[in-house]
C-alpha atoms as a PDB file:
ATOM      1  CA  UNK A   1     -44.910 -40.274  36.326  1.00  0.00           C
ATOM      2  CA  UNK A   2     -48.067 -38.235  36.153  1.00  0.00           C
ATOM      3  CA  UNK A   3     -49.905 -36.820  32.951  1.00  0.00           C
ATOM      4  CA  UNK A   4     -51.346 -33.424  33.718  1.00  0.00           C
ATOM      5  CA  UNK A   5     -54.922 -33.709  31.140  1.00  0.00           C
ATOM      6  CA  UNK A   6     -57.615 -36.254  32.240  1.00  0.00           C
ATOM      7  CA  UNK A   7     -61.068 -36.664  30.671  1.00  0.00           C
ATOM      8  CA  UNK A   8     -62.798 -36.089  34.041  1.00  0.00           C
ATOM      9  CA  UNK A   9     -60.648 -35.060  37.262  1.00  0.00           C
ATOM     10  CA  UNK A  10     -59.813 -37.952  39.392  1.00  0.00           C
ATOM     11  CA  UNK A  11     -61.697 -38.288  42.617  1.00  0.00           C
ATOM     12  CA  UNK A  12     -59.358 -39.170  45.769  1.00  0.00           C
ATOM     13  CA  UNK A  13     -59.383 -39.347  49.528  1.00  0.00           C
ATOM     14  CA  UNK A  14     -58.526 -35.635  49.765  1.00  0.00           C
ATOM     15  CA  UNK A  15     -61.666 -34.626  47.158  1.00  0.00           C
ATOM     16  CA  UNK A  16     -64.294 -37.016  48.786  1.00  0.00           C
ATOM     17  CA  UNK A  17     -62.991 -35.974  52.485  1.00  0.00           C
ATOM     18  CA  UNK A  18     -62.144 -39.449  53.488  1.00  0.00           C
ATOM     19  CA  UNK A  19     -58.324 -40.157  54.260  1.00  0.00           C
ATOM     20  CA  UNK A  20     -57.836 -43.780  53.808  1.00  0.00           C
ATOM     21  CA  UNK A  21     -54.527 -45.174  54.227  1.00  0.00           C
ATOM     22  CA  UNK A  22     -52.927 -48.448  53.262  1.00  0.00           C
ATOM     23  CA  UNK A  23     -55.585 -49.235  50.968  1.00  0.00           C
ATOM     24  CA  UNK A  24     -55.024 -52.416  48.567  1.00  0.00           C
ATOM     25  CA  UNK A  25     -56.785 -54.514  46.357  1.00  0.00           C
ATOM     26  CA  UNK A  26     -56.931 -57.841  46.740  1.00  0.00           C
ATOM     27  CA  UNK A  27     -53.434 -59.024  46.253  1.00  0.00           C
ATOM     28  CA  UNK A  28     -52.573 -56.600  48.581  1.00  0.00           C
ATOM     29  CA  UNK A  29     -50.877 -54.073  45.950  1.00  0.00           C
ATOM     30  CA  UNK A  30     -51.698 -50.011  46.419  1.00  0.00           C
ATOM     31  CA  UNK A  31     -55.210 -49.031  45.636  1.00  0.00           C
ATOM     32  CA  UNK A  32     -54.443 -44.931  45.676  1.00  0.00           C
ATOM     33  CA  UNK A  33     -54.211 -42.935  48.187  1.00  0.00           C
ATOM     34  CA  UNK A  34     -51.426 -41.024  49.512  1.00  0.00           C
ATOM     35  CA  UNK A  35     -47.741 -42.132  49.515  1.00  0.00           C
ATOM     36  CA  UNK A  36     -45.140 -40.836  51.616  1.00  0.00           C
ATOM     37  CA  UNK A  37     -44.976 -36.714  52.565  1.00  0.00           C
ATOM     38  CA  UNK A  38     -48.794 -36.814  51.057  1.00  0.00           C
ATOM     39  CA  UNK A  39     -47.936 -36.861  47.467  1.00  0.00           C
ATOM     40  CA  UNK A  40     -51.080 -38.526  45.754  1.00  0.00           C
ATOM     41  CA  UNK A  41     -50.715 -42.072  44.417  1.00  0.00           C
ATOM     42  CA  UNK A  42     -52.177 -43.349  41.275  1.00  0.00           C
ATOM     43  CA  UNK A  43     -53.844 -46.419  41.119  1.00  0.00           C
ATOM     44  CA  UNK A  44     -51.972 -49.247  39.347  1.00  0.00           C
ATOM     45  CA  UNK A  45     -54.695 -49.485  36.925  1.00  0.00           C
ATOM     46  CA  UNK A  46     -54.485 -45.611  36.710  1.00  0.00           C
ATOM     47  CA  UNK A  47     -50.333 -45.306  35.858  1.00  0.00           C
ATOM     48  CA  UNK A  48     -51.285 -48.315  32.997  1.00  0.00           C
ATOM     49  CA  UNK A  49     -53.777 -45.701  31.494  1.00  0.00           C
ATOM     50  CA  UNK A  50     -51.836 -43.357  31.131  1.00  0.00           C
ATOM     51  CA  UNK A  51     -48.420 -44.637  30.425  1.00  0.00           C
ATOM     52  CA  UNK A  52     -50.616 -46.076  27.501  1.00  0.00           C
ATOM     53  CA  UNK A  53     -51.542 -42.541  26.899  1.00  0.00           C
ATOM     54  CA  UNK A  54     -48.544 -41.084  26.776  1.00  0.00           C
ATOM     55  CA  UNK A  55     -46.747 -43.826  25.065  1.00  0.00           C
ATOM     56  CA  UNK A  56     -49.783 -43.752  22.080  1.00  0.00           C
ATOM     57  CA  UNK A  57     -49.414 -39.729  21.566  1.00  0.00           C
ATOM     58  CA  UNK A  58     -45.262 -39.749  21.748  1.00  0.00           C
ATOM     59  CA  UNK A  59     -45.231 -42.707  19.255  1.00  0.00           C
ATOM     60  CA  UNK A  60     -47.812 -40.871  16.798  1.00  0.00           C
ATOM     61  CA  UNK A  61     -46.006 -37.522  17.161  1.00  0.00           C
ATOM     62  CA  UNK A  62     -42.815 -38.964  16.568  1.00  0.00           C
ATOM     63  CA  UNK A  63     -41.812 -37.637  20.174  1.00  0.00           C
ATOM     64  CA  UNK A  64     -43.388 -34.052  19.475  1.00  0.00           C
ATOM     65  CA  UNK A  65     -45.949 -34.909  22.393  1.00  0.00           C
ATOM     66  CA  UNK A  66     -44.928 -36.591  25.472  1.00  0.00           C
ATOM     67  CA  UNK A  67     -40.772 -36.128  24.848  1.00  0.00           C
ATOM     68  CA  UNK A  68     -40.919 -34.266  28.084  1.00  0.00           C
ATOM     69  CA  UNK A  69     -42.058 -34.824  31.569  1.00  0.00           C
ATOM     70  CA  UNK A  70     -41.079 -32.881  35.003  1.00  0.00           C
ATOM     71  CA  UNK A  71     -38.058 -31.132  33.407  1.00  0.00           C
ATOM     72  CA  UNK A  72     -36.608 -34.152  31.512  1.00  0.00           C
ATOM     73  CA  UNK A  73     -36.494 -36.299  28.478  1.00  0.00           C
ATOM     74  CA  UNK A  74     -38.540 -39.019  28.276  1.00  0.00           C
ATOM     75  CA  UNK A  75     -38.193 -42.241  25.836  1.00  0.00           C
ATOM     76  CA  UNK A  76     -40.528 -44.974  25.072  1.00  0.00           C
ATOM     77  CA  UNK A  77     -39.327 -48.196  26.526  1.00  0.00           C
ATOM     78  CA  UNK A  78     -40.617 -51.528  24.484  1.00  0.00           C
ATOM     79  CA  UNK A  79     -40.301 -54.951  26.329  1.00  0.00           C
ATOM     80  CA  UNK A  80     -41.588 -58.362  25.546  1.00  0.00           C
ATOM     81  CA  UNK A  81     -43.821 -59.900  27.843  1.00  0.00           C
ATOM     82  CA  UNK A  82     -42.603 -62.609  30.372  1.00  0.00           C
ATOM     83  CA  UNK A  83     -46.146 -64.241  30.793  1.00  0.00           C
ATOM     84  CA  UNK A  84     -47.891 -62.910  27.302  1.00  0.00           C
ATOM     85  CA  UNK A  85     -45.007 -62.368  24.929  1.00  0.00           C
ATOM     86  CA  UNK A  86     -46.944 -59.523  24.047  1.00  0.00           C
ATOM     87  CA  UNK A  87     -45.175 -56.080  22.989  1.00  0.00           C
ATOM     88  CA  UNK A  88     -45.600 -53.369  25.624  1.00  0.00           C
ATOM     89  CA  UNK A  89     -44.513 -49.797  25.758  1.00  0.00           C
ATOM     90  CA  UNK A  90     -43.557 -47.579  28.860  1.00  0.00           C
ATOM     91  CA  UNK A  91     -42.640 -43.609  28.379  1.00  0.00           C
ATOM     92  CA  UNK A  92     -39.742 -43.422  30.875  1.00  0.00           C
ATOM     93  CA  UNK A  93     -37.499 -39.879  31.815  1.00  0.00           C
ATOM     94  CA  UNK A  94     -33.747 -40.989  31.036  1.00  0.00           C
ATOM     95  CA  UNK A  95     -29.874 -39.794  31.421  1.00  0.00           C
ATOM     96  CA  UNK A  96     -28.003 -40.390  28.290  1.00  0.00           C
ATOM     97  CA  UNK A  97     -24.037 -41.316  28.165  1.00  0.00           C
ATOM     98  CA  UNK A  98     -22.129 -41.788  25.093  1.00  0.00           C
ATOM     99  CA  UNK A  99     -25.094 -43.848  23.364  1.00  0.00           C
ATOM    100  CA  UNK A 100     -26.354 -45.458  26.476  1.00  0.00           C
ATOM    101  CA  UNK A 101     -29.383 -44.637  28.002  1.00  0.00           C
ATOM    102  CA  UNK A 102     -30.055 -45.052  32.103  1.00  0.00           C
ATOM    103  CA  UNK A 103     -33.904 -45.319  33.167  1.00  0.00           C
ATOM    104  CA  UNK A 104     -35.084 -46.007  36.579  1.00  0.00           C
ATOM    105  CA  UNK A 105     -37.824 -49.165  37.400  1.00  0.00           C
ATOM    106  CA  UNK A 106     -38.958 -46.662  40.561  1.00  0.00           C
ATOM    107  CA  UNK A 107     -42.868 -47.710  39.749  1.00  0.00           C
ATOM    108  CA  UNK A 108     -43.367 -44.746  42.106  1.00  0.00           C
ATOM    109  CA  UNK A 109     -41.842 -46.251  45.072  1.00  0.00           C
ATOM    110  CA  UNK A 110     -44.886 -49.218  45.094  1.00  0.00           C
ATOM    111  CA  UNK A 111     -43.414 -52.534  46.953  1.00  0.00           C
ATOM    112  CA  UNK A 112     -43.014 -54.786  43.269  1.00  0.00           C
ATOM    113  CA  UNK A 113     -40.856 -54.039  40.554  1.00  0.00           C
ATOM    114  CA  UNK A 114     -42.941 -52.228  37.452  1.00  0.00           C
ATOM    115  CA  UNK A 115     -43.927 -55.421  35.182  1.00  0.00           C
ATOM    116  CA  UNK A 116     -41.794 -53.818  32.112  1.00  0.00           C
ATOM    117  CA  UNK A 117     -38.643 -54.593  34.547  1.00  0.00           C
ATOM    118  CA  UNK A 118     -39.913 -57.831  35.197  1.00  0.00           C
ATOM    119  CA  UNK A 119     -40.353 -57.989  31.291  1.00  0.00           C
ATOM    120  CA  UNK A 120     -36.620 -56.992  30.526  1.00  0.00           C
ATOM    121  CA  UNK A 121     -35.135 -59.657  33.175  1.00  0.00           C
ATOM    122  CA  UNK A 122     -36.604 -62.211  31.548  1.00  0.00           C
ATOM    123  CA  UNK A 123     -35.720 -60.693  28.135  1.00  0.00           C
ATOM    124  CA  UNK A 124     -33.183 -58.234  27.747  1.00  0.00           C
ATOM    125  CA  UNK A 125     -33.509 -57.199  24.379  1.00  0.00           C
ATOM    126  CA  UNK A 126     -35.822 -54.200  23.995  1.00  0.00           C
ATOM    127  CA  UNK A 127     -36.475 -51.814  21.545  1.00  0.00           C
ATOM    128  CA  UNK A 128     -35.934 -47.925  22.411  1.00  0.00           C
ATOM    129  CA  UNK A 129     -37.704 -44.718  20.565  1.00  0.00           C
ATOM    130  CA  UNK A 130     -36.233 -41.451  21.666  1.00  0.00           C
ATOM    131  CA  UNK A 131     -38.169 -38.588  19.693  1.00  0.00           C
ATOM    132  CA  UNK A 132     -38.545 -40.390  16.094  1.00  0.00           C
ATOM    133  CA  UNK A 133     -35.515 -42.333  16.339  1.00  0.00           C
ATOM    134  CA  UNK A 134     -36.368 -46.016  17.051  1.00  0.00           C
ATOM    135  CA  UNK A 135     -33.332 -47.864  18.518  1.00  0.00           C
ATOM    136  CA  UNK A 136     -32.483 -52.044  19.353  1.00  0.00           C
ATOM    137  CA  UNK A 137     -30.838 -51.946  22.365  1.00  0.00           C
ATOM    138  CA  UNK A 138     -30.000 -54.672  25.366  1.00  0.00           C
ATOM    139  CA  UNK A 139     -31.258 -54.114  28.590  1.00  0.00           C
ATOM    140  CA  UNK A 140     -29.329 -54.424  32.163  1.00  0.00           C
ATOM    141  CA  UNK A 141     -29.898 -54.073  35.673  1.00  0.00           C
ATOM    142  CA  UNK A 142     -26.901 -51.728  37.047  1.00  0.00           C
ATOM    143  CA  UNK A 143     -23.870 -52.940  39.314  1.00  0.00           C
ATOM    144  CA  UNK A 144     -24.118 -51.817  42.626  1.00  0.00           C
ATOM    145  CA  UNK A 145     -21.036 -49.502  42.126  1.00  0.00           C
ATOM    146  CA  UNK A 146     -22.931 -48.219  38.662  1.00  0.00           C
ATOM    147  CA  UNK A 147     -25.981 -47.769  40.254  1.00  0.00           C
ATOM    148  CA  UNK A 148     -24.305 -45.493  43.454  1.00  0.00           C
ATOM    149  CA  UNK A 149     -22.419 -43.658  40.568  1.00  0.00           C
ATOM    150  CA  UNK A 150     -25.593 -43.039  38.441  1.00  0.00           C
ATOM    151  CA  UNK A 151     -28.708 -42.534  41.716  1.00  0.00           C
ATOM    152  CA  UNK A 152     -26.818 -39.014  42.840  1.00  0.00           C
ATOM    153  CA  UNK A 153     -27.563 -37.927  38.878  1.00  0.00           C
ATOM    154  CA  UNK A 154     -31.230 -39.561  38.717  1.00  0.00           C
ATOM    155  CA  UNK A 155     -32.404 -37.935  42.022  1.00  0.00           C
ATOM    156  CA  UNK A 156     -30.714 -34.486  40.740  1.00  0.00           C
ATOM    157  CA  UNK A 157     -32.460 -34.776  37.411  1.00  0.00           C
ATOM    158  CA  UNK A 158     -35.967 -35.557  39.451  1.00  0.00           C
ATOM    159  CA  UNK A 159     -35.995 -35.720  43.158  1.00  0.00           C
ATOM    160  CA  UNK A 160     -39.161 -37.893  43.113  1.00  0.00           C
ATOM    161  CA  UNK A 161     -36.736 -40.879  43.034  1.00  0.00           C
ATOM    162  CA  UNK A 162     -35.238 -40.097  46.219  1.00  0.00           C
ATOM    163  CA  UNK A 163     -38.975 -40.040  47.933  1.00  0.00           C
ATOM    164  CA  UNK A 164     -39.893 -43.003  45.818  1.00  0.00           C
ATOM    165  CA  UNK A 165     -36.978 -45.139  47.486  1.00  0.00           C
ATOM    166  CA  UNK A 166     -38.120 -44.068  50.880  1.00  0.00           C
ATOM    167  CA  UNK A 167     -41.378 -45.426  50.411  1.00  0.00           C
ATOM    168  CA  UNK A 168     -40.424 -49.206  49.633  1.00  0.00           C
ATOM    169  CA  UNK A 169     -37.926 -51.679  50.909  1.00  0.00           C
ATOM    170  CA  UNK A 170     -36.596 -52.641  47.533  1.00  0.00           C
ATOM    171  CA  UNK A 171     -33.541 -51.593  46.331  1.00  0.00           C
ATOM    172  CA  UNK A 172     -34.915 -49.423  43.472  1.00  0.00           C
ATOM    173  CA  UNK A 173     -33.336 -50.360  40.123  1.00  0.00           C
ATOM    174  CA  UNK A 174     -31.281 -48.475  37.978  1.00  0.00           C
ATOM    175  CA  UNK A 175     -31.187 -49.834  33.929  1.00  0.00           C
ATOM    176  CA  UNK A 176     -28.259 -49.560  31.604  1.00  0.00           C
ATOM    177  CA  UNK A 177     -30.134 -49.672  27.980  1.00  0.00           C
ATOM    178  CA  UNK A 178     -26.587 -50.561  25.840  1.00  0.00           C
ATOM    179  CA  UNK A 179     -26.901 -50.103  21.715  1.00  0.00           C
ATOM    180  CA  UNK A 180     -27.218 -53.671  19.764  1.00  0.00           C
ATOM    181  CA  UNK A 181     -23.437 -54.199  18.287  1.00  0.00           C
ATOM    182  CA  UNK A 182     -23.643 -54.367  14.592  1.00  0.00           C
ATOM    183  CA  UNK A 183     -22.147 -57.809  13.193  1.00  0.00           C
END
């Protein structure tokens, strides 16, 4: 997902004049660049700022700022940390059924999982805010048959997903965020 305000504007291969593909940092993960069909790629230390961004002005608007991206809702997304146990917070666009919420751990087609999907295997429970509502909720990775049900819907609501697939070998995850049952 992309923010459209920046302090300064962002300086890529198509601004300096050099096209440089397949650049990586030193594990080897996407540096920037173009992706597939030329669409520019954030750096992974780029999509961190500004999920962090987003995720800081949603939560202190109560949703008023942020609670919509590329023609759909958007929800902050609250895991625990695998390797920190640390709280973090990802602004994600979601499909809603009947009190279930479906995001999508795309991470813009890159060739790892995003680290809050890493986050929620390791611990499922998460913590949901959608506008000011703030919801406990159990996170789980879709059934294949789910997941073919539910991609047709997430492509239609933002056909980014479909290029974002395209560009990696990973099956692309699909999340079923389910409500806490009350005891």
């Amino acid at each position: 997902m992309r923010c459209t305000e920046s302090r300064s504007p962002p300086r890529n291969a198509a601004q300096t004049g050099r096209l440089s593909e397949n650049r990586t940092d030193r594990l080897g993960q996407p540096r920037g660049g173009f992706g597939a069909a030329g669409e520019p790629q954030l750096k992974d230390s780029s999509v961190k700022w500004w999920s962090a961004f987003h995720a800081l002005s949603y939560r202190l608007t109560r949703g008023l700022i942020g609670r919509r991206l590329v023609d759909n809702d958007i929800l902050l997304l609250t895991t625990r940390g695998h390797r920190t146990g640390e709280d973090h917070t990802v602004p994600l666009l979601y499909l809603e059924e009947r009190g279930r919420y479906v995001v999508i751990a795309s991470y813009g087609g890159r060739p790892h999982h995003p680290t809050w999907y890493q986050n929620l295997l390791a611990e499922p429970a998460v913590q949901v805010q959608v506008r000011s509502r703030r919801l406990r909720m159990v996170a789980r990775t879709a059934g294949s048959e789910e997941r073919e049900r539910w991609w047709p819907h997430l492509v239609s609501a933002y056909d980014g997903y479909a290029v974002y697939q395209s560009r990696t070998d990973r099956e692309i995850p699909v999340v079923i965020l389910e409500p806490v049952e009350q005891s």
